[in-house]
PDB file of N, CA and C in Angstrom:
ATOM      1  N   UNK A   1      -0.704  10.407   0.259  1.00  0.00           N
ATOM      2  CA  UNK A   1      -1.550  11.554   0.158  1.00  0.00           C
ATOM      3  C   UNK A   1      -0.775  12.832   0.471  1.00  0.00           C
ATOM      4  N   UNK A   2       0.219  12.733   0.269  1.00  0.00           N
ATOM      5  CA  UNK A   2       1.257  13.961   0.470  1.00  0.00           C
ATOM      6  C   UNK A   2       1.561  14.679  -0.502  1.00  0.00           C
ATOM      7  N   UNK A   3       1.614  16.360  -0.098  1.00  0.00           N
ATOM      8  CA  UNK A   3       1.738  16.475  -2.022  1.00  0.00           C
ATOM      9  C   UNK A   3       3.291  16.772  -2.111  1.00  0.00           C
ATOM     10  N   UNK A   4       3.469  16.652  -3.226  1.00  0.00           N
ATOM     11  CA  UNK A   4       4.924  16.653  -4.057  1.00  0.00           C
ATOM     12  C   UNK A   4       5.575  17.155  -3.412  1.00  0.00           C
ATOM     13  N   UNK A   5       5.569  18.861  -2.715  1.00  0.00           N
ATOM     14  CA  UNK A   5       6.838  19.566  -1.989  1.00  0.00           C
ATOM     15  C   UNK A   5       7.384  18.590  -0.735  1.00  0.00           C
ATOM     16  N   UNK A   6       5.813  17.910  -0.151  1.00  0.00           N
ATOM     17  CA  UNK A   6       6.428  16.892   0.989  1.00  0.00           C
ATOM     18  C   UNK A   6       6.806  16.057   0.895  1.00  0.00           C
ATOM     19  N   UNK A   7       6.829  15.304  -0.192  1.00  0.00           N
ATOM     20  CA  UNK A   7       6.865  14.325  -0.592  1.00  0.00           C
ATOM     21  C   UNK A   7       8.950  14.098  -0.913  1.00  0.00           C
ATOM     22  N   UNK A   8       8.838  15.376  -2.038  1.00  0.00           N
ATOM     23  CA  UNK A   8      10.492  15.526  -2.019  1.00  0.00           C
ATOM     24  C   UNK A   8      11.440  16.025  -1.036  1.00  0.00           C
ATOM     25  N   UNK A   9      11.024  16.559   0.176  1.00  0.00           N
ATOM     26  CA  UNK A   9      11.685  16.941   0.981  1.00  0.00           C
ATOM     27  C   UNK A   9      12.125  15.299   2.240  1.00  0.00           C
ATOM     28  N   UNK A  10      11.179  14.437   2.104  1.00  0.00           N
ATOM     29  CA  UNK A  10      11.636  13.385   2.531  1.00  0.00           C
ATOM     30  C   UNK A  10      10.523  12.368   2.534  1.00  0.00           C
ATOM     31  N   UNK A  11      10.749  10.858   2.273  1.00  0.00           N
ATOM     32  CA  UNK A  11       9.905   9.787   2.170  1.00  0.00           C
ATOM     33  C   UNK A  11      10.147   8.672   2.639  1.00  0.00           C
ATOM     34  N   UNK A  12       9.667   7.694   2.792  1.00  0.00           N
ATOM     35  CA  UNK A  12      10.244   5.961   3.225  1.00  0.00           C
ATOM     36  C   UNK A  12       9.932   5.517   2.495  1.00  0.00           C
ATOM     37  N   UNK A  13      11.169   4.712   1.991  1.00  0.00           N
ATOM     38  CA  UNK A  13      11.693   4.186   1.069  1.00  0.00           C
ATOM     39  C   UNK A  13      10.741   3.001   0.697  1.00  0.00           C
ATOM     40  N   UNK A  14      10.062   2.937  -0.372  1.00  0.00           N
ATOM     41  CA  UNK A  14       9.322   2.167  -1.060  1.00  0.00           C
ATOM     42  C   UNK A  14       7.736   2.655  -1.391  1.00  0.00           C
ATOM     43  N   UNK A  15       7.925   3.671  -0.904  1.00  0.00           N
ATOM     44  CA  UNK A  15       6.615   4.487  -1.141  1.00  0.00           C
ATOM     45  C   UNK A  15       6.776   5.308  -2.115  1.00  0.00           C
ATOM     46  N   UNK A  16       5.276   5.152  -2.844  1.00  0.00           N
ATOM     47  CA  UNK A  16       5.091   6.056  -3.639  1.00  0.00           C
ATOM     48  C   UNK A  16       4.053   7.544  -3.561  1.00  0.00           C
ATOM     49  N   UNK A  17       4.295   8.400  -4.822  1.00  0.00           N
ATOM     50  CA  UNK A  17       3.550   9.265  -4.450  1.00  0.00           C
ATOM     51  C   UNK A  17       2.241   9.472  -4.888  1.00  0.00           C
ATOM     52  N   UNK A  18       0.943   9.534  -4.713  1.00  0.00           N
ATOM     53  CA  UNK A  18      -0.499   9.561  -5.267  1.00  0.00           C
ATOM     54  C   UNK A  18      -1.396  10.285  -4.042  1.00  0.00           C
ATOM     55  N   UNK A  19      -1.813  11.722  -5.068  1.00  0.00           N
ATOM     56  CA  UNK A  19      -2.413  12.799  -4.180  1.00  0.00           C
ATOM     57  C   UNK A  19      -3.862  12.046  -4.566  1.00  0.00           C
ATOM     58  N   UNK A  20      -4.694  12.656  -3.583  1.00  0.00           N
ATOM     59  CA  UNK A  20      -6.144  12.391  -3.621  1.00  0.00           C
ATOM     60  C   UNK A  20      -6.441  12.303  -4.469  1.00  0.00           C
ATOM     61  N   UNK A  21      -6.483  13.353  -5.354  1.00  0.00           N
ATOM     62  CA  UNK A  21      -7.192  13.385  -6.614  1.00  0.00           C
ATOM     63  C   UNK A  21      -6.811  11.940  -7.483  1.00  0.00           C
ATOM     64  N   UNK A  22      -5.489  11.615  -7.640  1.00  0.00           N
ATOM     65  CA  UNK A  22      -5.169  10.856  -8.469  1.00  0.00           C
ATOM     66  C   UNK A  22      -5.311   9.553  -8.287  1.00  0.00           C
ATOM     67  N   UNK A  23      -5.293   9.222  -6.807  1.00  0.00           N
ATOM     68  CA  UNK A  23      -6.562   8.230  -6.173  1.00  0.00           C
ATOM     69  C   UNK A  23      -7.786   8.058  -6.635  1.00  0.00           C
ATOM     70  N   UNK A  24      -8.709   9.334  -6.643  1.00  0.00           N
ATOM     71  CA  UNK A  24      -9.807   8.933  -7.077  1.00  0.00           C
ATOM     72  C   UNK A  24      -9.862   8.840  -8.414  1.00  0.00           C
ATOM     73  N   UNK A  25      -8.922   9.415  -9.129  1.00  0.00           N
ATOM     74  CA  UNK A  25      -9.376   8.812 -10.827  1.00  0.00           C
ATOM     75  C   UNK A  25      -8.476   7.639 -11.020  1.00  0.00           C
ATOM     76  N   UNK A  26      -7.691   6.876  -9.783  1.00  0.00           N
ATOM     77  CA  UNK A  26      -7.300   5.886 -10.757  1.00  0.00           C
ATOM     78  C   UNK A  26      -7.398   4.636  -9.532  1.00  0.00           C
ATOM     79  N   UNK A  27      -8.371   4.621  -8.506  1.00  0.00           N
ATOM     80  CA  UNK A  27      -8.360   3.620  -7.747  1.00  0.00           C
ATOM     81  C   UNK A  27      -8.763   2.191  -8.136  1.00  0.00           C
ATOM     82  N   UNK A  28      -9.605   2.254  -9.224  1.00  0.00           N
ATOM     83  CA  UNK A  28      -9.756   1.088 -10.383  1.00  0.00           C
ATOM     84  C   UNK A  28      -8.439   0.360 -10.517  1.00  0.00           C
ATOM     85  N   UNK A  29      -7.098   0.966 -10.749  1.00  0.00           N
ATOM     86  CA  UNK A  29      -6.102  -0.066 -11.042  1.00  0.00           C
ATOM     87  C   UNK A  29      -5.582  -0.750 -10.099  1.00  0.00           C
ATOM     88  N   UNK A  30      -5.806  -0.541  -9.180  1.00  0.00           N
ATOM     89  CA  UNK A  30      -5.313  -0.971  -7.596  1.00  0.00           C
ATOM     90  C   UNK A  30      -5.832  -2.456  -7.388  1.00  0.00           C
ATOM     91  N   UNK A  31      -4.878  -2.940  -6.531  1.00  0.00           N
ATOM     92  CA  UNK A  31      -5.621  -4.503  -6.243  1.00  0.00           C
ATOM     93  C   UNK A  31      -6.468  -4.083  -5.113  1.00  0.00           C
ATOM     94  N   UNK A  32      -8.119  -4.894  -5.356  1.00  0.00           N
ATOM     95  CA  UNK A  32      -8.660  -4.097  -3.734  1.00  0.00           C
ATOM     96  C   UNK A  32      -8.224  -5.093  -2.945  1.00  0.00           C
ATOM     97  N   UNK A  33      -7.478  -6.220  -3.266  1.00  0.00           N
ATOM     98  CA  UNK A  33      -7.020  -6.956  -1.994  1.00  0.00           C
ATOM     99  C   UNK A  33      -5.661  -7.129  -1.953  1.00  0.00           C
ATOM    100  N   UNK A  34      -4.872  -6.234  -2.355  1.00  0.00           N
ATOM    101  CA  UNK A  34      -3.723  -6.349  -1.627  1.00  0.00           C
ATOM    102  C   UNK A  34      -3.495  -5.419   0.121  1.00  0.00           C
ATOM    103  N   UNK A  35      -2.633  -5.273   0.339  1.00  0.00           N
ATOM    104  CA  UNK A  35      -2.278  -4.467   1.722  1.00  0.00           C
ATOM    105  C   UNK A  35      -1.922  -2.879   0.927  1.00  0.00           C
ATOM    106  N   UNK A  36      -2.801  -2.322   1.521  1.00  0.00           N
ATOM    107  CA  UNK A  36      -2.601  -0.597   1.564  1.00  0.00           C
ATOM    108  C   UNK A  36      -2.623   0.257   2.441  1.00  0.00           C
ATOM    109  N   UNK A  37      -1.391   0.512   3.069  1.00  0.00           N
ATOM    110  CA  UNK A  37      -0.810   1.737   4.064  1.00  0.00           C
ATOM    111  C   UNK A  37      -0.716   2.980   3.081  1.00  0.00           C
ATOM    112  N   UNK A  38      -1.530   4.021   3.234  1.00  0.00           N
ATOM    113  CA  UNK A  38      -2.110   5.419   3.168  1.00  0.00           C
ATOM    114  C   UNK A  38      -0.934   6.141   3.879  1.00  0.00           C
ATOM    115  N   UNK A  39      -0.291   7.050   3.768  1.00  0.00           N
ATOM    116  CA  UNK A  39       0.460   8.267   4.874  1.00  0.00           C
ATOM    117  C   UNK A  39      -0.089   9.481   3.653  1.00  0.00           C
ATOM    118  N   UNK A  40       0.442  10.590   4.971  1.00  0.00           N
ATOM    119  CA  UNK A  40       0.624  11.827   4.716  1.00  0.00           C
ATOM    120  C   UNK A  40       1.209  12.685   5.649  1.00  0.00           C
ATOM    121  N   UNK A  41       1.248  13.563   5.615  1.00  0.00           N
ATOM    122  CA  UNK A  41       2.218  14.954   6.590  1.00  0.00           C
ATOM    123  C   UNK A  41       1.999  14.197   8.360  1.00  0.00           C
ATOM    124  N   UNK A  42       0.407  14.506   8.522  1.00  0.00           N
ATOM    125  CA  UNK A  42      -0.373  14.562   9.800  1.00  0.00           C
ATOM    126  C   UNK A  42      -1.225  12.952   9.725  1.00  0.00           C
ATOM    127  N   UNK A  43      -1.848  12.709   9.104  1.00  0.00           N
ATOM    128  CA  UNK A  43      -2.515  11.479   9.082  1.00  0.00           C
ATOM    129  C   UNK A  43      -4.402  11.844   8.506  1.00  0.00           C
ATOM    130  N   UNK A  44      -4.436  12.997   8.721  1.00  0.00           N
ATOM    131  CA  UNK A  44      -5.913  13.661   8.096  1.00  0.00           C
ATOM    132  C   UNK A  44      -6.015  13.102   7.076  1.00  0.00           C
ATOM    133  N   UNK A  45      -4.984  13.318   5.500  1.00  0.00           N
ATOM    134  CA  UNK A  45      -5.716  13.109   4.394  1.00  0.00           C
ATOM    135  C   UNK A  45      -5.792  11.768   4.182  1.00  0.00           C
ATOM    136  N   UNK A  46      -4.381  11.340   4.523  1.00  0.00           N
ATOM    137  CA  UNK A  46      -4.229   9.834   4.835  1.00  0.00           C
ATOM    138  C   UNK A  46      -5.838   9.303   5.129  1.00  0.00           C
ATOM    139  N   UNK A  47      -6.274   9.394   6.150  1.00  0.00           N
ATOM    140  CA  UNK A  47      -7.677   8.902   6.789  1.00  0.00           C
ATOM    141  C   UNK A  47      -8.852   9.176   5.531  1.00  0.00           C
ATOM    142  N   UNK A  48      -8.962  10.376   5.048  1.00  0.00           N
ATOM    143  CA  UNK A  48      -9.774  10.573   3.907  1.00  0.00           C
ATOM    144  C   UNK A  48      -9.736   9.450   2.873  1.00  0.00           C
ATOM    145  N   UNK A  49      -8.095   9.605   2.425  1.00  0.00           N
ATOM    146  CA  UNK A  49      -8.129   8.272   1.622  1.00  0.00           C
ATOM    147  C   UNK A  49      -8.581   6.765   1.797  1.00  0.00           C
ATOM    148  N   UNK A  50      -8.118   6.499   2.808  1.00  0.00           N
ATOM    149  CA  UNK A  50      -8.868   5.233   3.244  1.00  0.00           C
ATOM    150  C   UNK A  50     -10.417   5.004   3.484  1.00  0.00           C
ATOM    151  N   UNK A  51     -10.793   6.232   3.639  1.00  0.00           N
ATOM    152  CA  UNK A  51     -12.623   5.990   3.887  1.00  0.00           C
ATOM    153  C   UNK A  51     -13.022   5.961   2.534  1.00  0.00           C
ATOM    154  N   UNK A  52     -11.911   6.733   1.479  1.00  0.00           N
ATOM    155  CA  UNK A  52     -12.438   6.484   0.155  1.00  0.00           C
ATOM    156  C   UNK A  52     -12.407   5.106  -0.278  1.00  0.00           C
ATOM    157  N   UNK A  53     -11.170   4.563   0.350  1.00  0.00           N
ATOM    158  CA  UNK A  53     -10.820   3.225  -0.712  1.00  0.00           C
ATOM    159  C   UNK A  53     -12.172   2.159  -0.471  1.00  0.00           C
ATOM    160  N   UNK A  54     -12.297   2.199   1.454  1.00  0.00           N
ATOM    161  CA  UNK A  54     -13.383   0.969   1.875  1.00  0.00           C
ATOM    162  C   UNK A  54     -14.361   1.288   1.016  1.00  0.00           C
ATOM    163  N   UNK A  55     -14.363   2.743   1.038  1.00  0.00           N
ATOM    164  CA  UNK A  55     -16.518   3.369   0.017  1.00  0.00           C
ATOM    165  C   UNK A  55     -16.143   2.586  -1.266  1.00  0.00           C
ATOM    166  N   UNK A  56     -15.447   1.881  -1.976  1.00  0.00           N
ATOM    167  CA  UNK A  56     -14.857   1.883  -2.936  1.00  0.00           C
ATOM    168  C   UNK A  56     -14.635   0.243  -2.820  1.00  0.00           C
ATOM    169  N   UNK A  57     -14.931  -0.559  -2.106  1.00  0.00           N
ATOM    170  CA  UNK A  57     -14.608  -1.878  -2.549  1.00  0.00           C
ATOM    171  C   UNK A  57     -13.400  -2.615  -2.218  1.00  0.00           C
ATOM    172  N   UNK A  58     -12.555  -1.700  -1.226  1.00  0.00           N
ATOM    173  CA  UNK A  58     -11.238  -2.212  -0.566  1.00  0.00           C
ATOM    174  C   UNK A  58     -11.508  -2.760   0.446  1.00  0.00           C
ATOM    175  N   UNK A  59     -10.641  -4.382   0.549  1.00  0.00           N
ATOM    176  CA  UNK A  59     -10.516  -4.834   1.469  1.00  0.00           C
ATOM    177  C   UNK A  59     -10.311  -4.470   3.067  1.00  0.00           C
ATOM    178  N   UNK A  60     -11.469  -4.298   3.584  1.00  0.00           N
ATOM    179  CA  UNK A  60     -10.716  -3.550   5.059  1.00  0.00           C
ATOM    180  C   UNK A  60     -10.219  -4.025   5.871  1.00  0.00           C
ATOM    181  N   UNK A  61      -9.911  -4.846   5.456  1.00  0.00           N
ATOM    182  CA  UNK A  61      -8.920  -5.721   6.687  1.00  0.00           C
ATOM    183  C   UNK A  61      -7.192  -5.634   6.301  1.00  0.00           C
ATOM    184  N   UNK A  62      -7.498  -4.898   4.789  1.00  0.00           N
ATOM    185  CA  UNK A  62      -5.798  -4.827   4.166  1.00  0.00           C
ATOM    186  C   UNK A  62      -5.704  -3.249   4.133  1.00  0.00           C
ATOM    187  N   UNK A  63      -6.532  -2.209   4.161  1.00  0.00           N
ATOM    188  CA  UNK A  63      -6.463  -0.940   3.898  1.00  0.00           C
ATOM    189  C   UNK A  63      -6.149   0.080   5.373  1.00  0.00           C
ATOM    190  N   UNK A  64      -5.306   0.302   5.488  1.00  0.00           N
ATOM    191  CA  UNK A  64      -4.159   1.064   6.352  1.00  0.00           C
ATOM    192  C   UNK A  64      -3.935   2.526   6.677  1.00  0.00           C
ATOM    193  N   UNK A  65      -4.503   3.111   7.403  1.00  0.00           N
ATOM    194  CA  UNK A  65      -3.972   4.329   7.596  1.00  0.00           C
ATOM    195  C   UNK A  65      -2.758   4.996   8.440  1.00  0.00           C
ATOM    196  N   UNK A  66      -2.200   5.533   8.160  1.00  0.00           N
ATOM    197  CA  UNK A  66      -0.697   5.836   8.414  1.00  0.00           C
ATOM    198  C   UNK A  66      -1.215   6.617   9.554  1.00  0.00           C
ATOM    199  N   UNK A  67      -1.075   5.968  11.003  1.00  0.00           N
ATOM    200  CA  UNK A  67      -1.528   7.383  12.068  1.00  0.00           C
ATOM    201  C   UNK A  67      -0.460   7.908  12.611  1.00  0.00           C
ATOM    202  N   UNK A  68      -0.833   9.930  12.709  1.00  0.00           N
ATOM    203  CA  UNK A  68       0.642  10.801  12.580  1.00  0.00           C
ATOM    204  C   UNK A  68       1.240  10.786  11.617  1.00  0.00           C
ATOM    205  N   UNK A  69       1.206  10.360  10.177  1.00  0.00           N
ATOM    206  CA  UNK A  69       1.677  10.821   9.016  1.00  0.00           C
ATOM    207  C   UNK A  69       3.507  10.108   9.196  1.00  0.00           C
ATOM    208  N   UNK A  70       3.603  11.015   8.320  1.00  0.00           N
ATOM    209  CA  UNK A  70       5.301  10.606   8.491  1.00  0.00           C
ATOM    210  C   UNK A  70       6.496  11.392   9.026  1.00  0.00           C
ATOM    211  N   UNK A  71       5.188  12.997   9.652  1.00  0.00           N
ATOM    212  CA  UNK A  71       5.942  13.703  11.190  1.00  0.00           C
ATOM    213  C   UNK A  71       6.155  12.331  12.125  1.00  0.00           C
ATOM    214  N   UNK A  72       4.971  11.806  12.601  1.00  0.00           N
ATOM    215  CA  UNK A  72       4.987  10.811  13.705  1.00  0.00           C
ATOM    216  C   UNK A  72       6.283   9.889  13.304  1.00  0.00           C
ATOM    217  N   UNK A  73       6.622   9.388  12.067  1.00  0.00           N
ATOM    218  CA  UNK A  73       7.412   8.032  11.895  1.00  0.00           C
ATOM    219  C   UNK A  73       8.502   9.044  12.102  1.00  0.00           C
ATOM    220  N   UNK A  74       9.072  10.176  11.931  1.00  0.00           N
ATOM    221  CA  UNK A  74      10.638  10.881  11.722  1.00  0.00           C
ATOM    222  C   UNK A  74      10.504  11.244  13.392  1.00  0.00           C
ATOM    223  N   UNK A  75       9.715  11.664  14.173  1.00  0.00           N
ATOM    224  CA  UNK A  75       9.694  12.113  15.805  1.00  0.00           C
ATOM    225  C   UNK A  75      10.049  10.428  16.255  1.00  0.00           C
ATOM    226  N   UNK A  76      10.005   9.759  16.145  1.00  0.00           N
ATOM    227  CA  UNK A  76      10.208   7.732  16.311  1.00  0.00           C
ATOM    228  C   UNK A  76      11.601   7.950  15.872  1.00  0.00           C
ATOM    229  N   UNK A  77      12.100   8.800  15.003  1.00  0.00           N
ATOM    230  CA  UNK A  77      13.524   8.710  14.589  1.00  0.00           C
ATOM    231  C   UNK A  77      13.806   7.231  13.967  1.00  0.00           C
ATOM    232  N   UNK A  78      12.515   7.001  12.940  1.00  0.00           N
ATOM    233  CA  UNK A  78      12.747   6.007  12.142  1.00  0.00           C
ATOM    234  C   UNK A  78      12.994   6.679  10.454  1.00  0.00           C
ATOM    235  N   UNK A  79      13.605   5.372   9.364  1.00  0.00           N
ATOM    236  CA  UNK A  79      14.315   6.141   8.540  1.00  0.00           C
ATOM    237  C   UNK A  79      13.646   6.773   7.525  1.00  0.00           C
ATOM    238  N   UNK A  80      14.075   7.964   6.589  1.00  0.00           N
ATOM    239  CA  UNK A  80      13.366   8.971   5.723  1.00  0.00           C
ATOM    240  C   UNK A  80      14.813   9.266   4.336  1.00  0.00           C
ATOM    241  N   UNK A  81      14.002   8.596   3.696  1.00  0.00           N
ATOM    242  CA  UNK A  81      14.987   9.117   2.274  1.00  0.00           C
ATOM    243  C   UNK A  81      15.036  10.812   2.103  1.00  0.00           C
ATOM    244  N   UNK A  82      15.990  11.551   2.250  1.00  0.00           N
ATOM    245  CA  UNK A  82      15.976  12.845   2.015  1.00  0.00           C
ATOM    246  C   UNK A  82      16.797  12.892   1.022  1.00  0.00           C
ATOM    247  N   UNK A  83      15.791  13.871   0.211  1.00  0.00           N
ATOM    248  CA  UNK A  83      16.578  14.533  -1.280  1.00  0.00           C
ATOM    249  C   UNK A  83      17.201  15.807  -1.077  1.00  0.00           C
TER     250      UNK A  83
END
């Protein structure tokens, strides 16, 4: 849930990028039962997304919110692909 400028300034590696919006028009393709960890900057939109996915038919026992975003994971001084 990060948008693009944050997104390219640094990420963990295997993540992809999908802003809200593009969540909600394309949460249909998603497995609702696989495992889904949500991030963003702070963990706010992150959390939005996930209340969308459960309203939505996602497994909640697999749907994940990233708490502290991926400030919190880089202050942990864990790793961040920088472009």
């Amino acid at each position: 849930m990060r948008s693009e400028d944050e997104y390219n300034l640094s990420f963990i590696l295997g993540t992809i990028l999908l802003s809200l919006d593009e969540l909600k028009n394309n949460h249909s393709k998603l497995n609702k039962n696989e495992e889904i960890v949500v991030s963003c900057k702070y963990g706010y939109r992150s959390q939005i997304a996930c209340k969308f996915l459960l309203k939505n038919g996602f497994n909640k026992d697999k749907v994940y919110n990233f708490k502290n975003g991926i400030d919190g994971w880089t202050k942990n001084n864990l790793p961040v692909v920088e472009i």
